[in-house]
N, C-alpha and C. Protein backbone atom coordinates (compact mmCIF):
# COMPACT_ATOMS: atom_id res chain seq x y z
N UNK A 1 18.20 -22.69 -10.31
CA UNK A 1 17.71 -21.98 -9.16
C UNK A 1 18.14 -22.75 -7.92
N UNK A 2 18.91 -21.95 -7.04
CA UNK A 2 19.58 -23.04 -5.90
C UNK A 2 17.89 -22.21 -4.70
N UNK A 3 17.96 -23.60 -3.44
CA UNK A 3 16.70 -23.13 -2.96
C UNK A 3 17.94 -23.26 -1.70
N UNK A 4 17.52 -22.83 -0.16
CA UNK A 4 17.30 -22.64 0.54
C UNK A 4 16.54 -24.09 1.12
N UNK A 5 17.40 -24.60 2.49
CA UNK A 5 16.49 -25.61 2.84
C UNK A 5 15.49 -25.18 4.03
N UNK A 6 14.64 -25.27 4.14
CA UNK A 6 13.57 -24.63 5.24
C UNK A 6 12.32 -25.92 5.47
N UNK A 7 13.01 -25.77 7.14
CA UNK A 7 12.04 -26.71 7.71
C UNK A 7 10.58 -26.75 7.50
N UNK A 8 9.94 -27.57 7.52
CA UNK A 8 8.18 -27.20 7.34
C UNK A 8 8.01 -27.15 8.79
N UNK A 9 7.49 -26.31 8.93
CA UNK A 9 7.16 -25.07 9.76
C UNK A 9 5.36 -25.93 10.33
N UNK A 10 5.32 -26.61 11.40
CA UNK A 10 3.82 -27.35 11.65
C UNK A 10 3.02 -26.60 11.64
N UNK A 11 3.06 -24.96 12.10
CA UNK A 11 1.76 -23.87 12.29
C UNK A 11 1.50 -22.77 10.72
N UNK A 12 0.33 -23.23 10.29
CA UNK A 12 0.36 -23.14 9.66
C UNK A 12 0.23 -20.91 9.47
N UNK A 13 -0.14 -20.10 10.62
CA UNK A 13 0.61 -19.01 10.62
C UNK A 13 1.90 -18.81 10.57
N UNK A 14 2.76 -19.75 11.39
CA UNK A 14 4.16 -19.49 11.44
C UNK A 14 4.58 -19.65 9.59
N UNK A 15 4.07 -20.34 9.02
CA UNK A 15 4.82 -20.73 7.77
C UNK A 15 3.88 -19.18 6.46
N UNK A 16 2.61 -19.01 6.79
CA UNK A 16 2.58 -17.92 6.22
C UNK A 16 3.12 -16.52 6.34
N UNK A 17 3.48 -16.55 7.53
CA UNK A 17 4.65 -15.50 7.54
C UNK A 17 5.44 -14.95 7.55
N UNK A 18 6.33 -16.89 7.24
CA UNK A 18 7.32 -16.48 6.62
C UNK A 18 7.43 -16.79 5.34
N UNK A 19 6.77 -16.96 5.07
CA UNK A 19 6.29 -16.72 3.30
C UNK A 19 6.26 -15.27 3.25
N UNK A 20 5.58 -14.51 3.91
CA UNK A 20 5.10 -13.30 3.89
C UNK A 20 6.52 -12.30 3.88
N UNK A 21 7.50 -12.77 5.12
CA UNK A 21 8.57 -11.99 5.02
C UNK A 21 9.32 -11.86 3.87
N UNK A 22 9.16 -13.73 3.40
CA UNK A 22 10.18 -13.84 2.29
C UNK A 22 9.89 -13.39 1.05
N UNK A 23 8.87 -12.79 0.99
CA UNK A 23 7.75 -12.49 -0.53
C UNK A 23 8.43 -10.83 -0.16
N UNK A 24 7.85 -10.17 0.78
CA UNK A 24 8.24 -8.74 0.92
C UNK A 24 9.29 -8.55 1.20
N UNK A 25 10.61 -8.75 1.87
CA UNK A 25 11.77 -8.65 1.78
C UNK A 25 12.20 -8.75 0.30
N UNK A 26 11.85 -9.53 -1.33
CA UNK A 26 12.28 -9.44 -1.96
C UNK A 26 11.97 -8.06 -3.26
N UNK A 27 10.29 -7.94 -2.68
CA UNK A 27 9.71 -6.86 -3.47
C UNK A 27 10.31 -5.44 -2.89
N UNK A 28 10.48 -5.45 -1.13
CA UNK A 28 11.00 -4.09 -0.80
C UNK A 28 11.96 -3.72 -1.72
N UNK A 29 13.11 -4.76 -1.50
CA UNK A 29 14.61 -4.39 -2.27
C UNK A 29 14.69 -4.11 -4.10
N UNK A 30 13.44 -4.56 -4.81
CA UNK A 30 12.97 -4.02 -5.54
C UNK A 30 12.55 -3.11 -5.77
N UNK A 31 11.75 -2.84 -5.00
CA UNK A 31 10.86 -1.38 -4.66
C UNK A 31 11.84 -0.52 -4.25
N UNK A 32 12.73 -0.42 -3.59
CA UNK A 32 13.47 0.50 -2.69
C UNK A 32 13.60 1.74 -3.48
N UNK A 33 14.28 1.50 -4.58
CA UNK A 33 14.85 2.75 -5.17
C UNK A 33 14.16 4.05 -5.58
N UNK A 34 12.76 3.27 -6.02
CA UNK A 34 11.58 4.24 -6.32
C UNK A 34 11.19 4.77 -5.01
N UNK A 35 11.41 4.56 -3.85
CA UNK A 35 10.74 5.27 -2.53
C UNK A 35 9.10 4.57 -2.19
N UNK A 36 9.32 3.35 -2.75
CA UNK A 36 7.97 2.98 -2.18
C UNK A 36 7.99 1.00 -1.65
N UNK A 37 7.00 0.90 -0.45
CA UNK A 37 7.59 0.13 0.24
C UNK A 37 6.28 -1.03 -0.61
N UNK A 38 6.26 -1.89 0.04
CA UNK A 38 5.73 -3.38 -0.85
C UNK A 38 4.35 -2.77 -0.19
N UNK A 39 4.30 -2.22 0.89
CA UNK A 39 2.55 -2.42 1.72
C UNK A 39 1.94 -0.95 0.93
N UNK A 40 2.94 -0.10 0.86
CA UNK A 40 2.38 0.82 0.16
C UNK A 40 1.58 1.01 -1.41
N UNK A 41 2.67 -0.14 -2.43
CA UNK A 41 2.37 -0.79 -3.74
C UNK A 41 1.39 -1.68 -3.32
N UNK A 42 0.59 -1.95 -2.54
CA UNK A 42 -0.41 -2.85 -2.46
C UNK A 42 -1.63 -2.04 -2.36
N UNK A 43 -1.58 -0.73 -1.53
CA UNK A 43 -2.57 -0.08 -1.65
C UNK A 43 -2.62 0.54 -2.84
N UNK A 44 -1.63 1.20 -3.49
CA UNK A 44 -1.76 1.80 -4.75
C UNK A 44 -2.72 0.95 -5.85
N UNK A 45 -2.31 -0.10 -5.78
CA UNK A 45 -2.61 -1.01 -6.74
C UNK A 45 -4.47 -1.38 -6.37
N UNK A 46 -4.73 -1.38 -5.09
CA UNK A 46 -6.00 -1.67 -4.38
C UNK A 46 -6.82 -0.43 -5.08
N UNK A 47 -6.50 0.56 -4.56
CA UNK A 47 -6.83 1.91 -5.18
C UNK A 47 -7.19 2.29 -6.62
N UNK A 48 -6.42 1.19 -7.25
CA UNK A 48 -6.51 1.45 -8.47
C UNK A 48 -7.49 0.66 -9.65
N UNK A 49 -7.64 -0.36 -8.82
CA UNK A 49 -8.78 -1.21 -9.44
C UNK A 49 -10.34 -0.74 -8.76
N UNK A 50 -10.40 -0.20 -7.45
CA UNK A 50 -11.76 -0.10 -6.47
C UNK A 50 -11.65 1.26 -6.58
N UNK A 51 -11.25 2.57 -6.77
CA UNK A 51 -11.16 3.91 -7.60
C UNK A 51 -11.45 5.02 -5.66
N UNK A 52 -12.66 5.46 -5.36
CA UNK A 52 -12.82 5.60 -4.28
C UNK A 52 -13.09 4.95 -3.40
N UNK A 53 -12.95 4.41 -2.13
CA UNK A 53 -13.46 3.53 -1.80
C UNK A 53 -12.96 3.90 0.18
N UNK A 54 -13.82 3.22 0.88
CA UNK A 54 -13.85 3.95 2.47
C UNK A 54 -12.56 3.62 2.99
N UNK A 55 -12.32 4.07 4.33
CA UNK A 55 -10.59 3.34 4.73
C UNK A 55 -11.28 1.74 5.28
N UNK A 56 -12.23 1.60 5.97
CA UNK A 56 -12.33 0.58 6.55
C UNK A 56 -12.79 -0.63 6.05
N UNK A 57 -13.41 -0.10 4.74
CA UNK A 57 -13.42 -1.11 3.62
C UNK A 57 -12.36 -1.20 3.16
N UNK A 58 -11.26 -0.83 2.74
CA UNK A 58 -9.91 -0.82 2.44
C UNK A 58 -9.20 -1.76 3.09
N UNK A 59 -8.84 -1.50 4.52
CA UNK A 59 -8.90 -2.38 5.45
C UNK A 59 -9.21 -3.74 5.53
N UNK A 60 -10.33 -3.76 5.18
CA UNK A 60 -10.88 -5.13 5.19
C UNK A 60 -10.66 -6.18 3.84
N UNK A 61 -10.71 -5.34 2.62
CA UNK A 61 -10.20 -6.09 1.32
C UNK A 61 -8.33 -6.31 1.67
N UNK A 62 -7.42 -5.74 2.29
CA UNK A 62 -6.18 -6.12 2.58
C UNK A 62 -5.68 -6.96 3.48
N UNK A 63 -6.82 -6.86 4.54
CA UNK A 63 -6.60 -7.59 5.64
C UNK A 63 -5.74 -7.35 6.77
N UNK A 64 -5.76 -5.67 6.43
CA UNK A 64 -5.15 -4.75 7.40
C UNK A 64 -5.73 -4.29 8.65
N UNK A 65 -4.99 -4.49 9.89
CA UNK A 65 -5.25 -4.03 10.83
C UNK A 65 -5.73 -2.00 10.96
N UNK A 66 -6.30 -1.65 11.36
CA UNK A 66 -6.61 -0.36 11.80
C UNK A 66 -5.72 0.44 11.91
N UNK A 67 -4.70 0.29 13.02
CA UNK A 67 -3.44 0.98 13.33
C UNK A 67 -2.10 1.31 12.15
N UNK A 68 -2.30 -0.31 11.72
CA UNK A 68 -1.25 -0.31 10.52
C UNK A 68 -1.31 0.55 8.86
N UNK A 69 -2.86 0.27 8.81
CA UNK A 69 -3.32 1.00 7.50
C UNK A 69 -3.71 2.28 8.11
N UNK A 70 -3.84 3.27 9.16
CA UNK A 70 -3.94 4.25 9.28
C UNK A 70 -2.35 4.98 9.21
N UNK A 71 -1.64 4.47 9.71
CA UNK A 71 -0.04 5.18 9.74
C UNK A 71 0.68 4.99 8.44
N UNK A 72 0.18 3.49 7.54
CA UNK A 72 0.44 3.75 6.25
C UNK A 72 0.12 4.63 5.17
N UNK A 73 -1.20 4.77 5.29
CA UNK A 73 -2.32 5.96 4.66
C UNK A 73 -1.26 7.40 5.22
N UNK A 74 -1.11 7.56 6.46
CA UNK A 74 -0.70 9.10 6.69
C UNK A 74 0.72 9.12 5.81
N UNK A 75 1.66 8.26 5.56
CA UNK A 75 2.64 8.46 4.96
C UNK A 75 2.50 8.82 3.58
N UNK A 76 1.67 7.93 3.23
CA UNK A 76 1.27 8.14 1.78
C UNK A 76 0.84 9.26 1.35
N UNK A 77 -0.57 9.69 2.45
CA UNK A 77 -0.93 11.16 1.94
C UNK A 77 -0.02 12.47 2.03
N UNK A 78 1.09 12.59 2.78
CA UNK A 78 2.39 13.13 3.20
C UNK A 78 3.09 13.38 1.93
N UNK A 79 3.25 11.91 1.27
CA UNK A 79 3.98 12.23 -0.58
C UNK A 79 3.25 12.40 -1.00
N UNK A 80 1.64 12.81 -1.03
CA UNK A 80 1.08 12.79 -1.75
C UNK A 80 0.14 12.10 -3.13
N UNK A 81 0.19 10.98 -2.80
CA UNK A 81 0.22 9.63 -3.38
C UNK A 81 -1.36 9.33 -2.99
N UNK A 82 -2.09 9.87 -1.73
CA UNK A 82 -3.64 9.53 -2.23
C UNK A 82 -4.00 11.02 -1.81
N UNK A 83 -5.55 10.59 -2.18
CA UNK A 83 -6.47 11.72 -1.36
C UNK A 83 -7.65 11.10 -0.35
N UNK A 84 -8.19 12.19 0.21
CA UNK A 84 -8.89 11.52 1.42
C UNK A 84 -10.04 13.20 1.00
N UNK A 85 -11.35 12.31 1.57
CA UNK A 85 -12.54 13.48 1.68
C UNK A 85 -13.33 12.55 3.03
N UNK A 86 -13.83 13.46 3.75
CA UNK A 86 -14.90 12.90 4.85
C UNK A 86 -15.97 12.36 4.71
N UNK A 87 -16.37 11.47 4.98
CA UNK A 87 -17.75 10.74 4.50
C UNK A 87 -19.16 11.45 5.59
N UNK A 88 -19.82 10.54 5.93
CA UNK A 88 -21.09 11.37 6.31
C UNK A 88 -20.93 11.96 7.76
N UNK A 89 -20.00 11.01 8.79
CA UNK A 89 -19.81 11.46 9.73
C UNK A 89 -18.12 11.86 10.12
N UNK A 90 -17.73 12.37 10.98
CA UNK A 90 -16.30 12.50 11.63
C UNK A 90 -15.27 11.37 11.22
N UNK A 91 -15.90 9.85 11.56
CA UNK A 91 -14.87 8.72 11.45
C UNK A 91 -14.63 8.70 9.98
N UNK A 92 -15.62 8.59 9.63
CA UNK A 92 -15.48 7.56 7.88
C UNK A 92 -14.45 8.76 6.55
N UNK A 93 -13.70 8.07 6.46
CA UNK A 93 -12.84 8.72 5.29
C UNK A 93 -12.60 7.76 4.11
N UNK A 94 -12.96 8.60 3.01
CA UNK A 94 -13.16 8.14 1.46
C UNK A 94 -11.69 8.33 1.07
N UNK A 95 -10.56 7.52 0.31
CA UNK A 95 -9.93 7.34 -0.28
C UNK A 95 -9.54 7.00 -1.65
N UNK A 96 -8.82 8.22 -2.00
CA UNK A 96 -8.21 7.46 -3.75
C UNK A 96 -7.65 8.32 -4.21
N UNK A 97 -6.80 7.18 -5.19
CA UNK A 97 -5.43 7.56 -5.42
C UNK A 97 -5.21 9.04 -6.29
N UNK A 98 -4.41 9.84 -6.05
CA UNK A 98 -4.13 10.91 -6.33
C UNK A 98 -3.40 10.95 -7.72
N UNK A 99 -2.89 12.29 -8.58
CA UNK A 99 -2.33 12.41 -9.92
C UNK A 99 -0.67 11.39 -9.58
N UNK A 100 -0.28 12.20 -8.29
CA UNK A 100 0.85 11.56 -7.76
C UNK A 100 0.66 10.22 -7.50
N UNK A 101 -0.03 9.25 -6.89
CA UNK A 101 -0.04 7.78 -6.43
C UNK A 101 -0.20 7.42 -8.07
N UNK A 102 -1.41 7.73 -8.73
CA UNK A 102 -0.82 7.06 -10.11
C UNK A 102 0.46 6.87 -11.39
N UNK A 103 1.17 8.57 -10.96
CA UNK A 103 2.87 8.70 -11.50
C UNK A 103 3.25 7.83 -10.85
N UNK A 104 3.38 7.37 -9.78
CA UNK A 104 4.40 6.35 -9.09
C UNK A 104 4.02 5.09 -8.86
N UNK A 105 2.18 5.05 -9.34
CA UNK A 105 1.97 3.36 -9.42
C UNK A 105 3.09 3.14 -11.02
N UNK A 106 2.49 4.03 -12.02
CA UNK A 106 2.76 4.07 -13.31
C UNK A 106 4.57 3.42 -13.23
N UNK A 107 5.59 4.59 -12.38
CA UNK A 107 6.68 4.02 -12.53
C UNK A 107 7.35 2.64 -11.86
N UNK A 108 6.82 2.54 -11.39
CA UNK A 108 6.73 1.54 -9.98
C UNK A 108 6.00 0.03 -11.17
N UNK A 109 5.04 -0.29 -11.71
CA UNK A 109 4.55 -1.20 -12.54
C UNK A 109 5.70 -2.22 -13.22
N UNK A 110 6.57 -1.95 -13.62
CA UNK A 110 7.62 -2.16 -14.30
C UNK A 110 8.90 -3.01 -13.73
N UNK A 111 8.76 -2.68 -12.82
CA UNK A 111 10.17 -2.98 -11.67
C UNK A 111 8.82 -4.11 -10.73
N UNK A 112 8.02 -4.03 -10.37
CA UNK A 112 6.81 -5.05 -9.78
C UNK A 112 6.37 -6.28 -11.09
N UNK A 113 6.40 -6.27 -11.91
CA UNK A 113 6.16 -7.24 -13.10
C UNK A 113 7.27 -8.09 -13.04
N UNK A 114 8.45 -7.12 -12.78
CA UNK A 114 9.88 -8.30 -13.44
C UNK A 114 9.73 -9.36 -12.10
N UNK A 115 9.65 -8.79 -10.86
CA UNK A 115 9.69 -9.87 -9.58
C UNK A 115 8.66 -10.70 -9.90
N UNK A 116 7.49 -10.15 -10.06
CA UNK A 116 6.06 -10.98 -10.54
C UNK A 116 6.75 -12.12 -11.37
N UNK A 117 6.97 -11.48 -12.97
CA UNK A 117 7.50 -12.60 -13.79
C UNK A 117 8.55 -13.88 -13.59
N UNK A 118 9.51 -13.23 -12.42
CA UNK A 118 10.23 -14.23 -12.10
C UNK A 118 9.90 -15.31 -11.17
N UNK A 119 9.50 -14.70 -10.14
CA UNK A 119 8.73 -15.91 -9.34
C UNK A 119 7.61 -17.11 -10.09
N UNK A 120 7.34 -16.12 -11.15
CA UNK A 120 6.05 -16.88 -11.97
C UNK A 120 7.05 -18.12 -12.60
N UNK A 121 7.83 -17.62 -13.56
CA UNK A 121 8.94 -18.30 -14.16
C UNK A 121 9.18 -19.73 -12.94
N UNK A 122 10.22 -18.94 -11.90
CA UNK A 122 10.63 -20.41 -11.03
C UNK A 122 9.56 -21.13 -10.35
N UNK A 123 8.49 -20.67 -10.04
CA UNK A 123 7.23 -21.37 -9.98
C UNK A 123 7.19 -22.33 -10.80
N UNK A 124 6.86 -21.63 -12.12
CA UNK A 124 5.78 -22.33 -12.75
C UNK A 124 4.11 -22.04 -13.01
N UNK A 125 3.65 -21.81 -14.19
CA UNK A 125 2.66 -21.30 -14.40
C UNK A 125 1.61 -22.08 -13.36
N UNK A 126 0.99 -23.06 -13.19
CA UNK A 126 -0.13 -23.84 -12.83
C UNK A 126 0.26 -23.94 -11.48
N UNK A 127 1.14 -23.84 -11.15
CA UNK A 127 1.70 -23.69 -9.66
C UNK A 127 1.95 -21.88 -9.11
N UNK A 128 1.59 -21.41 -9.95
CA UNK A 128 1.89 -20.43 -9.63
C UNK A 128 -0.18 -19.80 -9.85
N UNK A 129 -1.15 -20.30 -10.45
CA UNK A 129 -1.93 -19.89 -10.27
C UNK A 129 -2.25 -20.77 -9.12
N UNK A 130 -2.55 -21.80 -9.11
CA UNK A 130 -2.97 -22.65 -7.97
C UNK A 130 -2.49 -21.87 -6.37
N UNK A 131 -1.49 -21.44 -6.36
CA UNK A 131 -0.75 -21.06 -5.21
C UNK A 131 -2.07 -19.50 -4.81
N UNK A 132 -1.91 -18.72 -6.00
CA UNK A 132 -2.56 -17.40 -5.59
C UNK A 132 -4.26 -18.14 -5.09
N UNK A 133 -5.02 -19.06 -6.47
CA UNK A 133 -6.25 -19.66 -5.40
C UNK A 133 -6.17 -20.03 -3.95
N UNK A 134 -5.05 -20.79 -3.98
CA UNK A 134 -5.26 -21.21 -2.30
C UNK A 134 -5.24 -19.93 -1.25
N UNK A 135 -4.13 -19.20 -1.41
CA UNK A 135 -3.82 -18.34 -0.63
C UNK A 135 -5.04 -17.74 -0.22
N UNK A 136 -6.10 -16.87 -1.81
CA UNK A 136 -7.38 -16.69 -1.31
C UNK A 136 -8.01 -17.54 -0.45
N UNK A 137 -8.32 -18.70 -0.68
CA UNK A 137 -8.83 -19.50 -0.02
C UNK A 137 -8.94 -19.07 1.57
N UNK A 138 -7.46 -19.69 1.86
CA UNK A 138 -7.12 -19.77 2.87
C UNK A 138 -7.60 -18.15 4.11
N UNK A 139 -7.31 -16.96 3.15
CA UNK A 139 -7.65 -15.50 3.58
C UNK A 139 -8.61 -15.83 4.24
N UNK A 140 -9.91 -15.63 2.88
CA UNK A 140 -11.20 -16.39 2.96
C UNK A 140 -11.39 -16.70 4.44
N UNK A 141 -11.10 -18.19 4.77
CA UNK A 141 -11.63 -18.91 5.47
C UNK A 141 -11.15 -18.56 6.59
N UNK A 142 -9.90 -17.97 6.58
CA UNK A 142 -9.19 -17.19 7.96
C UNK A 142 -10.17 -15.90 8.32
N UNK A 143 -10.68 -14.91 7.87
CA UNK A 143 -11.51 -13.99 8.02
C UNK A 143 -12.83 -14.29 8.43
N UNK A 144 -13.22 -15.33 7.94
CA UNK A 144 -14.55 -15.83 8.54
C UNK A 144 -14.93 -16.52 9.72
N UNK A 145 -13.69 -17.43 9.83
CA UNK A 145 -13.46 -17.49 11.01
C UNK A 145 -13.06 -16.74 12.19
N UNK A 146 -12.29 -15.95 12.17
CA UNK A 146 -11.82 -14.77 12.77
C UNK A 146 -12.88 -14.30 12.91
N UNK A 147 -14.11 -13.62 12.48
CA UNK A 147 -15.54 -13.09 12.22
C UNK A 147 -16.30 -14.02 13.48
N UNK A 148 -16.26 -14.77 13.65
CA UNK A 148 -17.30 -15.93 14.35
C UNK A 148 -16.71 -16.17 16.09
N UNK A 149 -15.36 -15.77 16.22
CA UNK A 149 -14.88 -15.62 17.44
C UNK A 149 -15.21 -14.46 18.04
């Protein structure tokens, strides 16, 4: 595995996002062919473990901004890939995944495992779980803080 030399990056946002680019730039080009983008396979997959569940709770388990997961959601419901029902008032909308979002989590699973497996592979198992704890971690403690400002 040849690496790439990359400066360490002192902020520790600046370096998660480009982790972030470099993680989704490799799943898009994976993803591409099936028509579905890495942020979209994240909700599918969200959807699919939490079954119905509100947008703004949605939101908040991804760590998605408002704007971003609302224009993603409209694309999605467009292919048809979720459904949406109104909750008690005007704002609140209930979400989950449709016959369609599960055909295309279903085909989509397959082609997302092999990237999974490989990174796992050049990782390394114990480095490769350790990495997903921290990251929580780090969410975690970024949200709570964020919360307190």
């Amino acid at each position: 595995m040849s690496q790439t030399f990359l400066p360490v990056l002192p902020c520790m946002c600046g370096s998660f996002r480009r982790t972030a680019r470099a993680l989704t730039q490799l799943y898009e080009k994976t993803l591409r062919p099936l028509g579905l983008r890495a942020t979209q396979m994240t909700i599918l997959q969200a959807l699919s473990r939490t079954g119905e569940v509100p947008q703004g709770q949605l939101g908040e388990m991804l760590a998605m901004d408002s704007t971003s997961l609302t224009r993603t959601l409209a694309i999605m419901r467009r292919e048809g890939w979720i459904a949406e029902r109104k909750g008690k008032d005007r704002r609140e909308r209930w979400l989950r995944m449709s016959a369609a979002g599960e055909a295309k989590l279903k085909r989509a699973e397959p082609v997302w495992k092999e990237v999974q497996t490989r990174l796992r592979g050049d990782l390394g198992e114990q480095e490769w779980n350790r990495l997903l704890q921290l990251t929580q971690q780090v969410t975690s403690v970024a949200m709570v803080q964020g919360e307190s400002q």
